[in-house]
PDB file of N, CA and C in Angstrom:
ATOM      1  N   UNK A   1       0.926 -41.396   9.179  1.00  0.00           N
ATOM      2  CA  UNK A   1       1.071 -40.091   9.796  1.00  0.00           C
ATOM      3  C   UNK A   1       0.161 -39.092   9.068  1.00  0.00           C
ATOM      4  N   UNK A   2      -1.048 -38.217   9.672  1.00  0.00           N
ATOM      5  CA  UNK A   2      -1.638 -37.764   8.942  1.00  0.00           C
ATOM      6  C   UNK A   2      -1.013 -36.687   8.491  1.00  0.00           C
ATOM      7  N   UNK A   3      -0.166 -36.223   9.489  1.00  0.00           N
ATOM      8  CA  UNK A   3       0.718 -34.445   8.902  1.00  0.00           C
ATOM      9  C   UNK A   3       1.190 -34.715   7.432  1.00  0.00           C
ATOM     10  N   UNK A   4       1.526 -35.938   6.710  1.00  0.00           N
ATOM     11  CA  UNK A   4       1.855 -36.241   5.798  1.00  0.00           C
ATOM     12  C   UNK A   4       0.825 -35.843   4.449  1.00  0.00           C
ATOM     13  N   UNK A   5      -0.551 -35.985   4.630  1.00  0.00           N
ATOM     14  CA  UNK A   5      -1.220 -35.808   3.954  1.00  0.00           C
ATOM     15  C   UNK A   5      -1.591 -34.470   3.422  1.00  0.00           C
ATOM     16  N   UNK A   6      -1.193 -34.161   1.978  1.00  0.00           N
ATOM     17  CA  UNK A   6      -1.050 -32.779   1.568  1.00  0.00           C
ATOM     18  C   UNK A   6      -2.433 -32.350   1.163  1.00  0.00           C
ATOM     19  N   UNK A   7      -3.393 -33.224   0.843  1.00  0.00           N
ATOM     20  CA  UNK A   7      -5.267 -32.649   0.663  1.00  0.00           C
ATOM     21  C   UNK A   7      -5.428 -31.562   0.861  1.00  0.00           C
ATOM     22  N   UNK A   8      -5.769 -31.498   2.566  1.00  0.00           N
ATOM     23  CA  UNK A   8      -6.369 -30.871   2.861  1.00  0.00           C
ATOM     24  C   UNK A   8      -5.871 -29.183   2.786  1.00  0.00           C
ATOM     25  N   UNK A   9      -4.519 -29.313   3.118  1.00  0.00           N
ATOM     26  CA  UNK A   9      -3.690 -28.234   3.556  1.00  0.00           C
ATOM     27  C   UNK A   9      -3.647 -27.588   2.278  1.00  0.00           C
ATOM     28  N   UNK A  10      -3.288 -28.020   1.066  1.00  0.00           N
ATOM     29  CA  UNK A  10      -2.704 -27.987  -0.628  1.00  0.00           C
ATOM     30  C   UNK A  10      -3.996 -26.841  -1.209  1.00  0.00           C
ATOM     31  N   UNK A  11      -5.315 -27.435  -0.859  1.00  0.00           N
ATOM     32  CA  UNK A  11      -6.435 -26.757  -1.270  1.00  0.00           C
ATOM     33  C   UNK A  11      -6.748 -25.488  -0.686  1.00  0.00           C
ATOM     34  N   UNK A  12      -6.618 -25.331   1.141  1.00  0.00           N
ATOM     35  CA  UNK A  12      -6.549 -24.033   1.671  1.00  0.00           C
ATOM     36  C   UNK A  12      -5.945 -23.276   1.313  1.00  0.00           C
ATOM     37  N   UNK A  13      -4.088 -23.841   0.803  1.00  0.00           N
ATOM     38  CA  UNK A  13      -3.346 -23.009   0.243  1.00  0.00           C
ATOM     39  C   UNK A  13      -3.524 -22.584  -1.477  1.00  0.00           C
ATOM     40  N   UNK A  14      -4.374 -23.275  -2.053  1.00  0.00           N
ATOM     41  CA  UNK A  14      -4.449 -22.594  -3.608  1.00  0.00           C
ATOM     42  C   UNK A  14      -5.525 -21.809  -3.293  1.00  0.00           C
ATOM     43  N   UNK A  15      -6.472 -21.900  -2.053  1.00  0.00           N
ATOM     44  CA  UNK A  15      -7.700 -21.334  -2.061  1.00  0.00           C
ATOM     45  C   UNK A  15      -7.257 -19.642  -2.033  1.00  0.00           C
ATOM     46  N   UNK A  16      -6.774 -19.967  -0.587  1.00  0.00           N
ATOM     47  CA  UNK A  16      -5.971 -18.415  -0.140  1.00  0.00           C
ATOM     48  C   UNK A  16      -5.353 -17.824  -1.215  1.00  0.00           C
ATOM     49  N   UNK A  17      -3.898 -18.363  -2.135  1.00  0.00           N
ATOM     50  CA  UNK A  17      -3.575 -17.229  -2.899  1.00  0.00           C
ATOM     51  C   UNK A  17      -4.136 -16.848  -3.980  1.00  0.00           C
ATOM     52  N   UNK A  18      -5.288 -18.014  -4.441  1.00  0.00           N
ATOM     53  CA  UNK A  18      -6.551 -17.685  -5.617  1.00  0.00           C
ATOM     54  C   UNK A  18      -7.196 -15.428  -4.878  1.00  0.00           C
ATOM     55  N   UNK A  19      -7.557 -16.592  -3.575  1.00  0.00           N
ATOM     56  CA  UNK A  19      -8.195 -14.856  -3.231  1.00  0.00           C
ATOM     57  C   UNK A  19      -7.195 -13.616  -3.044  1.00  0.00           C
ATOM     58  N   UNK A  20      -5.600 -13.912  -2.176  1.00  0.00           N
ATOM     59  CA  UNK A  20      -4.594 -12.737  -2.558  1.00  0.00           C
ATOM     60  C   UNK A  20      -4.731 -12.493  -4.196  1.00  0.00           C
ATOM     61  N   UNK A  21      -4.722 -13.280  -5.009  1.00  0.00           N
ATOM     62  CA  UNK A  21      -4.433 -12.436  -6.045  1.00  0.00           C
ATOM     63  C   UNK A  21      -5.702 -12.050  -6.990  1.00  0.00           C
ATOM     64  N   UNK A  22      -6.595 -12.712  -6.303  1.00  0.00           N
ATOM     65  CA  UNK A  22      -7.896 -11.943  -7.343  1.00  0.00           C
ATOM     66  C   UNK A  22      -8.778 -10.876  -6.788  1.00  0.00           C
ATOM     67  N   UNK A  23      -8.881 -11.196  -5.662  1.00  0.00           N
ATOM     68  CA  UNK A  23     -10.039 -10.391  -4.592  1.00  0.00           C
ATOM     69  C   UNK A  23      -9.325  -9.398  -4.470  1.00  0.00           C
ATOM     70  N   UNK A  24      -8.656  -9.455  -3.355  1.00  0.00           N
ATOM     71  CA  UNK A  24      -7.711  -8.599  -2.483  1.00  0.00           C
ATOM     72  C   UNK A  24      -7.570  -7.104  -3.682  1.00  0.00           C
ATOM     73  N   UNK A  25      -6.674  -7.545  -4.720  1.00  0.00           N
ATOM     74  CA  UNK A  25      -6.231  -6.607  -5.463  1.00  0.00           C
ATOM     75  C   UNK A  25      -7.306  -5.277  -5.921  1.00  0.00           C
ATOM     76  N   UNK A  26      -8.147  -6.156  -6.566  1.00  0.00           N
ATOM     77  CA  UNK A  26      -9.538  -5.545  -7.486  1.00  0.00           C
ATOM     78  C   UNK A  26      -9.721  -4.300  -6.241  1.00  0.00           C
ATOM     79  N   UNK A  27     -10.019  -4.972  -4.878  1.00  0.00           N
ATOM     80  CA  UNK A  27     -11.040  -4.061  -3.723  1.00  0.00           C
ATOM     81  C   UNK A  27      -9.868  -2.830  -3.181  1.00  0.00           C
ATOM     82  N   UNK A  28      -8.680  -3.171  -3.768  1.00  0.00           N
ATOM     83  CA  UNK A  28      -7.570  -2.336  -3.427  1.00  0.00           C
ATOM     84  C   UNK A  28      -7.511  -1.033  -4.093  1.00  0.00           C
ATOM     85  N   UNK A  29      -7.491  -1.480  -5.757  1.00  0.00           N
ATOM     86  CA  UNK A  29      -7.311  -0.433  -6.465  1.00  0.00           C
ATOM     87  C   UNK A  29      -8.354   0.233  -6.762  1.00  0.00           C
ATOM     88  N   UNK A  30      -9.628  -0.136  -6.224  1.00  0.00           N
ATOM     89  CA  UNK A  30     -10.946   0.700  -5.972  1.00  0.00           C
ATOM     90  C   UNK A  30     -10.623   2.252  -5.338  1.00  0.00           C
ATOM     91  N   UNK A  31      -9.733   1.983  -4.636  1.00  0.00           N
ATOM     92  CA  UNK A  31      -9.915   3.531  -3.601  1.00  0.00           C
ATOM     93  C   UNK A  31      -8.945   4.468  -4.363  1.00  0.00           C
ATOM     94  N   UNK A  32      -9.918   5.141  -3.956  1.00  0.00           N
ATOM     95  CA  UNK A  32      -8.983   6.556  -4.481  1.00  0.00           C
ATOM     96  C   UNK A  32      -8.506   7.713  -4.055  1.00  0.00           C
ATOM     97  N   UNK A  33      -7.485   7.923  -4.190  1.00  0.00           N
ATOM     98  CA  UNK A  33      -6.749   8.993  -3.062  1.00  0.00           C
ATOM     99  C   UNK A  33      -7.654  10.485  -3.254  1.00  0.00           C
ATOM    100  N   UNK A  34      -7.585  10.607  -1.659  1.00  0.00           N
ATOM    101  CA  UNK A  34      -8.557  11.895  -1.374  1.00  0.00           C
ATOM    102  C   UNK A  34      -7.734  13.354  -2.076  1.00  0.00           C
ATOM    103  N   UNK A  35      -6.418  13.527  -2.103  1.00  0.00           N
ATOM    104  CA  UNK A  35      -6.122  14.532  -2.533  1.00  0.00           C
ATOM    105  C   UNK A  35      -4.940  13.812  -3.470  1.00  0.00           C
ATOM    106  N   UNK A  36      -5.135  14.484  -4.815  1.00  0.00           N
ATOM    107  CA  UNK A  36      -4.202  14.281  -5.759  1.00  0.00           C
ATOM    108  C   UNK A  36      -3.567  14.774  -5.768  1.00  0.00           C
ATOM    109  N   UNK A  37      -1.674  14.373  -6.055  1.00  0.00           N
ATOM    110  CA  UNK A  37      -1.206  14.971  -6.013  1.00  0.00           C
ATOM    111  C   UNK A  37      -0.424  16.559  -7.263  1.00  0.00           C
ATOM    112  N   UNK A  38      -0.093  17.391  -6.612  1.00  0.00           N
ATOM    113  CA  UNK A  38       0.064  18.425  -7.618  1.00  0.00           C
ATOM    114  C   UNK A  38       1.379  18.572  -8.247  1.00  0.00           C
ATOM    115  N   UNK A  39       1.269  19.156  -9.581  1.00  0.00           N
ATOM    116  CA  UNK A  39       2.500  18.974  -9.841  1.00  0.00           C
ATOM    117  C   UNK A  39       3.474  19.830  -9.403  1.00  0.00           C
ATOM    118  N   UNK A  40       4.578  19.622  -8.987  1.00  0.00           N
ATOM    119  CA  UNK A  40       5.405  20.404  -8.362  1.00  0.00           C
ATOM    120  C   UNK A  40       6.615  21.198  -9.353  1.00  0.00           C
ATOM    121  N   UNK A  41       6.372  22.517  -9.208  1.00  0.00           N
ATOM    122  CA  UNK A  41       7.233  23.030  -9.853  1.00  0.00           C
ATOM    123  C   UNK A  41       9.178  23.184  -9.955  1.00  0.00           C
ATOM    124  N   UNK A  42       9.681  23.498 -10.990  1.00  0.00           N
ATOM    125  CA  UNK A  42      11.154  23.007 -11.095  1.00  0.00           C
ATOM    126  C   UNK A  42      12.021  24.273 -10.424  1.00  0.00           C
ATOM    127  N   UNK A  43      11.251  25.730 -10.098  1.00  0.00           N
ATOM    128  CA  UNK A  43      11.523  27.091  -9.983  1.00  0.00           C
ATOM    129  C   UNK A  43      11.831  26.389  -8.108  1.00  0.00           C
ATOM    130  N   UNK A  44      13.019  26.787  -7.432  1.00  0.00           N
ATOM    131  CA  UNK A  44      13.558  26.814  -6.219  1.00  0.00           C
ATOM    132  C   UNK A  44      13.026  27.910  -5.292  1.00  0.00           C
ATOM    133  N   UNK A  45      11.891  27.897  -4.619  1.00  0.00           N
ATOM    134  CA  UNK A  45      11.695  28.722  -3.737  1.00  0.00           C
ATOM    135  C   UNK A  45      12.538  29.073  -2.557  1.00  0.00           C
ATOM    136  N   UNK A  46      12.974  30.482  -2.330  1.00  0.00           N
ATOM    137  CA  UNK A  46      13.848  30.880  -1.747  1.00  0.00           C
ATOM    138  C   UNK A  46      13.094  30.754   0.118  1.00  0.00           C
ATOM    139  N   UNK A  47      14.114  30.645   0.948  1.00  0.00           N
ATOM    140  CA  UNK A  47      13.337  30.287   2.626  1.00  0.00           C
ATOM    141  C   UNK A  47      14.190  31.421   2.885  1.00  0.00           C
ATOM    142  N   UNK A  48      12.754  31.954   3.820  1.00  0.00           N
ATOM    143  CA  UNK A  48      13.677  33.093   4.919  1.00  0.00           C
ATOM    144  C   UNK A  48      14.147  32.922   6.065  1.00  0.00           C
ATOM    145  N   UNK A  49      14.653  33.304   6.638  1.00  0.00           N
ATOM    146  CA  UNK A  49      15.519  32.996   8.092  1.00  0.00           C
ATOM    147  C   UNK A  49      14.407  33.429   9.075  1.00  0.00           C
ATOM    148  N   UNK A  50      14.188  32.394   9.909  1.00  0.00           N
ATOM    149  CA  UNK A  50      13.626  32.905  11.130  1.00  0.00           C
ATOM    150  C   UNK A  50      14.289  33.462  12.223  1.00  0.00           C
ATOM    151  N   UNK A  51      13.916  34.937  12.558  1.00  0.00           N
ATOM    152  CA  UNK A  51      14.604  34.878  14.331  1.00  0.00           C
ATOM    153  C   UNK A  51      13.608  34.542  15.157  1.00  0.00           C
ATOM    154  N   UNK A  52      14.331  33.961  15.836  1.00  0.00           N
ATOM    155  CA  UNK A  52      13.558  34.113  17.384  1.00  0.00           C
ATOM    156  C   UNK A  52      13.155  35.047  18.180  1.00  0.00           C
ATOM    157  N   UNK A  53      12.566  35.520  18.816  1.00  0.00           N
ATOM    158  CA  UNK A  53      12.627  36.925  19.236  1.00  0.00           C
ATOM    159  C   UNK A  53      12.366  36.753  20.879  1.00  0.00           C
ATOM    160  N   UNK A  54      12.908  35.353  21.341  1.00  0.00           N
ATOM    161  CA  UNK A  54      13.163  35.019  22.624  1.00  0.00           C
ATOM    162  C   UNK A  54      14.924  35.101  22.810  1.00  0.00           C
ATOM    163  N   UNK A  55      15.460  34.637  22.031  1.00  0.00           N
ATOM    164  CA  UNK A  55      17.019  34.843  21.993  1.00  0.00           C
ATOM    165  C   UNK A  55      17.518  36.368  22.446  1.00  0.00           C
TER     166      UNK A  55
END
């Protein structure tokens, strides 16, 4: 039965997660976020009430 034979299949599969974990990653953490984020302050900004002025 050839489905039996693990060769061929065994090698695609070390091939593939060789490249998930070497390639993939490297070309990932290349990019860099367009806007950094800021630090956000601990002071609670107060919200005002909107009216509507259709009501």
């Amino acid at each position: 039965m050839p489905q039996l034979n693990p060769a061929p299949w065994f090698a695609i599969l070390l091939f593939s997660w060789l490249i998930f974990l070497t390639i993939i990653p490297t070309k990932v953490i290349k990019h860099i976020t367009v806007n950094e984020p800021a630090p956000v302050s601990a002071k609670k900004q107060e919200t005002q009430p909107w009216d509507w002025p259709w009501q």
